[in-house]
Protein backbone atom coordinates (compact mmCIF):
# COMPACT_ATOMS: atom_id res chain seq x y z
CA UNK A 1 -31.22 -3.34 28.10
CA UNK A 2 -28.79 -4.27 25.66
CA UNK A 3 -28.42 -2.04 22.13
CA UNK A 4 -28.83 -4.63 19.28
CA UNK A 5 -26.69 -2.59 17.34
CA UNK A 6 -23.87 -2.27 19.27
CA UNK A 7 -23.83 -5.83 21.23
CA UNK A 8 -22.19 -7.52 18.74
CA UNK A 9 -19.45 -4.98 18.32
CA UNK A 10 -18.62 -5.42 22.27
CA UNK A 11 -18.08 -9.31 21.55
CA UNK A 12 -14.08 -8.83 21.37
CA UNK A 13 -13.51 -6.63 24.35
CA UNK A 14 -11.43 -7.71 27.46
CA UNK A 15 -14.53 -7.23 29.99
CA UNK A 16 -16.46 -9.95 27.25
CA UNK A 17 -13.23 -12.30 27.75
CA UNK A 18 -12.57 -11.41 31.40
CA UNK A 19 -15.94 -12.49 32.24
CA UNK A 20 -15.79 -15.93 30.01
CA UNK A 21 -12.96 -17.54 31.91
CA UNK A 22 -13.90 -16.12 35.49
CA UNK A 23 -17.70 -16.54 35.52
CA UNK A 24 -18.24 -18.65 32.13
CA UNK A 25 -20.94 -16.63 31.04
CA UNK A 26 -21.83 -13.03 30.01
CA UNK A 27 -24.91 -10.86 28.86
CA UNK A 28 -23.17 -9.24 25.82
CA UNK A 29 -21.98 -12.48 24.56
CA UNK A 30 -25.04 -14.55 25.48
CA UNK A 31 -27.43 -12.12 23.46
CA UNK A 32 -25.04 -11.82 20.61
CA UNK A 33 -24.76 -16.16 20.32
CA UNK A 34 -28.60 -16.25 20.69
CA UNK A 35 -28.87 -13.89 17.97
CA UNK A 36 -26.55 -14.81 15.56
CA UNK A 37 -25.19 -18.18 16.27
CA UNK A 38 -27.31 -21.72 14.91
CA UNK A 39 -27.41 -24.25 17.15
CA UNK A 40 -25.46 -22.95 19.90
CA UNK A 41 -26.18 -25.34 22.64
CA UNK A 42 -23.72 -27.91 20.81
CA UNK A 43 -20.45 -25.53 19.98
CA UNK A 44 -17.59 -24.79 22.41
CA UNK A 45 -16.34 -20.80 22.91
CA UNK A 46 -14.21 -21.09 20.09
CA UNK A 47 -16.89 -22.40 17.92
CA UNK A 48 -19.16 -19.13 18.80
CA UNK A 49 -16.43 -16.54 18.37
CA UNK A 50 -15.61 -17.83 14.88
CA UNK A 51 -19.29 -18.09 13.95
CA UNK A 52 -19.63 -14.33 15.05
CA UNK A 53 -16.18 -13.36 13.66
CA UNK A 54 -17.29 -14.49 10.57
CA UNK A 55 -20.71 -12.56 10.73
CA UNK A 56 -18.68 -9.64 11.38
CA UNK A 57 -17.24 -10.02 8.33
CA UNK A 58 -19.85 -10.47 6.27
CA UNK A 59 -22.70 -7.88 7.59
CA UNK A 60 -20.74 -5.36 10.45
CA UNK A 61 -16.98 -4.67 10.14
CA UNK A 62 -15.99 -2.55 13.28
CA UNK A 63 -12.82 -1.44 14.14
CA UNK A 64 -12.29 -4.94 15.68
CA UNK A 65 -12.39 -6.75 12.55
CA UNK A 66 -9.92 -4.01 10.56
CA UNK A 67 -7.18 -4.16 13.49
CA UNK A 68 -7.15 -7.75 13.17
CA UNK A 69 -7.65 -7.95 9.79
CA UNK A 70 -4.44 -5.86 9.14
CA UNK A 71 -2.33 -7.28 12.05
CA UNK A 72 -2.69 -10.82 10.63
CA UNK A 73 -2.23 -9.40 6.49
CA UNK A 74 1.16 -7.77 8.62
CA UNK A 75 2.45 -10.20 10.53
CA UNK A 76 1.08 -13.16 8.66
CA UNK A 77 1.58 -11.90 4.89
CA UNK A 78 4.11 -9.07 4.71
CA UNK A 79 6.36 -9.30 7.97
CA UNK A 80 7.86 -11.92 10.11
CA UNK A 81 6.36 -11.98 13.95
CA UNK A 82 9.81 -12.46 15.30
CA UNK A 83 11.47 -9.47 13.95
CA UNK A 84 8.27 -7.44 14.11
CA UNK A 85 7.12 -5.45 17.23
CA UNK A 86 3.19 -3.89 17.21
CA UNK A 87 2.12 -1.40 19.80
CA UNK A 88 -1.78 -0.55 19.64
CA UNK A 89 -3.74 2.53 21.39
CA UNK A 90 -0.21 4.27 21.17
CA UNK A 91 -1.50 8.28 23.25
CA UNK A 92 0.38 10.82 20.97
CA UNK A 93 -0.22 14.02 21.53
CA UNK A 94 -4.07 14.72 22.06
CA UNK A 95 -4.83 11.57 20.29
CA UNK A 96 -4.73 7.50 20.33
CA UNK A 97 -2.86 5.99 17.50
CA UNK A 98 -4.59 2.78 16.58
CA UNK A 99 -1.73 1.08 15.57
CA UNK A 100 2.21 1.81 15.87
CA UNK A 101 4.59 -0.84 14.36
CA UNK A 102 8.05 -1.68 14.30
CA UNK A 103 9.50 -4.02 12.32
CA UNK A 104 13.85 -5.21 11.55
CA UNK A 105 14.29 -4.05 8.24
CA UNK A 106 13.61 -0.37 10.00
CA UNK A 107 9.99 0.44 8.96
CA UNK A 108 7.55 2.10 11.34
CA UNK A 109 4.34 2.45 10.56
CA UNK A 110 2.00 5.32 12.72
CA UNK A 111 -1.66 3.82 11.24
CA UNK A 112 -5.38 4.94 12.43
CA UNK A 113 -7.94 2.66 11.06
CA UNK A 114 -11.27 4.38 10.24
CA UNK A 115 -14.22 1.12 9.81
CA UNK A 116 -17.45 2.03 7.95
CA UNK A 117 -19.04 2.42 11.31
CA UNK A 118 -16.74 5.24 12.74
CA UNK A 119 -17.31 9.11 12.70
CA UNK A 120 -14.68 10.42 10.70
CA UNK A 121 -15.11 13.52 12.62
CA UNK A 122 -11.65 13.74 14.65
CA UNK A 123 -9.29 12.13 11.58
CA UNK A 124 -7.61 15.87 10.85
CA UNK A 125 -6.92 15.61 14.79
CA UNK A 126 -5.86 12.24 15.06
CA UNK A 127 -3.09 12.81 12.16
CA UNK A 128 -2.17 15.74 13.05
CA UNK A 129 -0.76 14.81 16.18
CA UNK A 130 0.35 11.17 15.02
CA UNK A 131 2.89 13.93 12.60
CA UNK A 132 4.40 14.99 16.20
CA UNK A 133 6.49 11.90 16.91
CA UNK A 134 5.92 10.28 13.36
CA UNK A 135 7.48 11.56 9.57
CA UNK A 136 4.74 8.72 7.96
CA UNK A 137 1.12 8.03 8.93
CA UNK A 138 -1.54 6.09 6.97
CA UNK A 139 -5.33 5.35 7.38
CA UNK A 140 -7.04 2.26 6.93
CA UNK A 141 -10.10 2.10 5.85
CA UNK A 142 -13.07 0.81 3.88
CA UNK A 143 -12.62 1.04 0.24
CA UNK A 144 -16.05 2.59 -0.12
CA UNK A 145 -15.37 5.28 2.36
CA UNK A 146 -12.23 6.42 0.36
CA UNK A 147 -13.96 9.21 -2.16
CA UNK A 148 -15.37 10.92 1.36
CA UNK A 149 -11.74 10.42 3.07
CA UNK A 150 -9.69 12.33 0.05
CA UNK A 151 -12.15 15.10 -0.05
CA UNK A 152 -11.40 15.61 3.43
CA UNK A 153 -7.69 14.93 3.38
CA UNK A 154 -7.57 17.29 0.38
CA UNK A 155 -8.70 19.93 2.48
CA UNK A 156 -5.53 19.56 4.91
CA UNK A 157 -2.67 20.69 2.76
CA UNK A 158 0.74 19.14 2.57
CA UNK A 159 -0.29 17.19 5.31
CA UNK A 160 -3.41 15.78 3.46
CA UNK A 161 -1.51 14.79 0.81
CA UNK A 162 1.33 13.09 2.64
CA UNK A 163 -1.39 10.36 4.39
CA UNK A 164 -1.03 7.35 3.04
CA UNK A 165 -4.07 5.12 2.44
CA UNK A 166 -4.87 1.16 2.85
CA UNK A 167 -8.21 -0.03 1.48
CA UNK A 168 -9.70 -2.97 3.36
CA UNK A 169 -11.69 -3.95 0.10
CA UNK A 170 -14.84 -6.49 0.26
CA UNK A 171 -12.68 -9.39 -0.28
CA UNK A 172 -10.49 -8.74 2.48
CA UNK A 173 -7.87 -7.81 0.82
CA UNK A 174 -5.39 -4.81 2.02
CA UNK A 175 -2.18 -4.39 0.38
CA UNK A 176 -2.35 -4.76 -3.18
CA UNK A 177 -1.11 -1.92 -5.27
CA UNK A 178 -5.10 -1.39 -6.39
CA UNK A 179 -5.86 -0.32 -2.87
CA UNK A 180 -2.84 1.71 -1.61
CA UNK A 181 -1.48 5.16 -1.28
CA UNK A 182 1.84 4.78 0.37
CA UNK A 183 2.51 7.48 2.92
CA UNK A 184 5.08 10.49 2.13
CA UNK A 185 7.19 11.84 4.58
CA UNK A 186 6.20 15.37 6.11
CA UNK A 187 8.36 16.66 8.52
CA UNK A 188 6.37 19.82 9.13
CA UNK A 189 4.69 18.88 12.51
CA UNK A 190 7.54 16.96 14.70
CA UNK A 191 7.16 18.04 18.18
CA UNK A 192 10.78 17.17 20.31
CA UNK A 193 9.35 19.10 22.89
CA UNK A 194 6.03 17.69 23.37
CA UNK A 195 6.47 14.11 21.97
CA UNK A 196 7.19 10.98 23.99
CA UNK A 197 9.53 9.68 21.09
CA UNK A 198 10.07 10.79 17.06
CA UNK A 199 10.55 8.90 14.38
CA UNK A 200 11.67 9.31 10.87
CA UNK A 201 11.50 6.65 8.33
């Protein structure tokens, strides 16, 4: 039995693709095109994973749509994809950092990206140990979750406060100087003894 609620987010995954080009068919992406796709007799793979990209957008933005969302406002808008290197599900420490990128002019960024439909639960863990091997880390997230994300970062001390925050607003729209905090440095947590590799901005 599939989970409605969950199907769609399960679209972009490598079993989804995996299955696509070595079977041409699977039950995640079937349900998900029957449910949310017109007319999908008539449209080719490409068709039906822009048509559901595109409902993504507009009704359920998981942490798919934000990690692509900022790679291509990255890569696309602000940095150029041959002098720019971008690592994703980086292990540091006790935690996975969403995104780690590298890019010729020096600038590393250490980022965890928080959609509307994740548990904020785990982010004092998760930046915590991104601090280990990183002197910057920001959080990406939905513009309407950012009141409940600086009440909680507020509650971290100087390492609350050093966080830097990118709004993914309604319009898509991520770095514009309405919907950033730029990250500070904080030293206070480097790990050489426990960390694969540190970095200081």
């Amino acid at each position: 039995m599939i989970d409605n609620s969950r199907a769609i987010n399960r679209v972009f995954t490598r079993n989804v693709i995996n299955d696509l080009l070595q079977k041409g068919s699977n039950k995640v992406f079937d349900y998900v095109v029957r449910r949310y796709v017109d007319d999908c007799e008539n449209k080719t793979h490409g068709e039906l994973f822009s048509e559901i990209y595109a409902h993504l957008g507009k009704e359920k933005r998981n942490e798919y749509y934000y990690m692509n969302t900022l790679l291509n406002k990255l890569l696309v808008g602000i940095h150029s994809v041959n002098t720019t290197t971008v690592l994703s599900n980086v292990r540091i420490g006790q935690a996975i950092a969403d995104f780690v990128m590298i890019n010729g002019e020096g600038k590393i960024y250490a980022l965890e990206v928080k959609s509307a439909l994740d548990n904020f639960d785990r982010l004092y863990n998760q930046v915590s140990n991104y601090y280990k091997a990183f002197s910057k880390v920001s959080v990406l997230l939905s513009e309407h979750d950012l009141n409940k994300v600086e009440r909680m970062l507020s509650q971290f001390g100087g390492l609350g406060e050093a966080v830097g925050l990118y709004l993914l607003t309604d319009r898509d729209t991520i770095f514009n100087k309405a919907s950033v905090r730029e990250p500070k440095q904080f030293d206070d947590y480097l790990d050489y003894s426990r960390s694969i590799f540190i970095v200081r901005l």
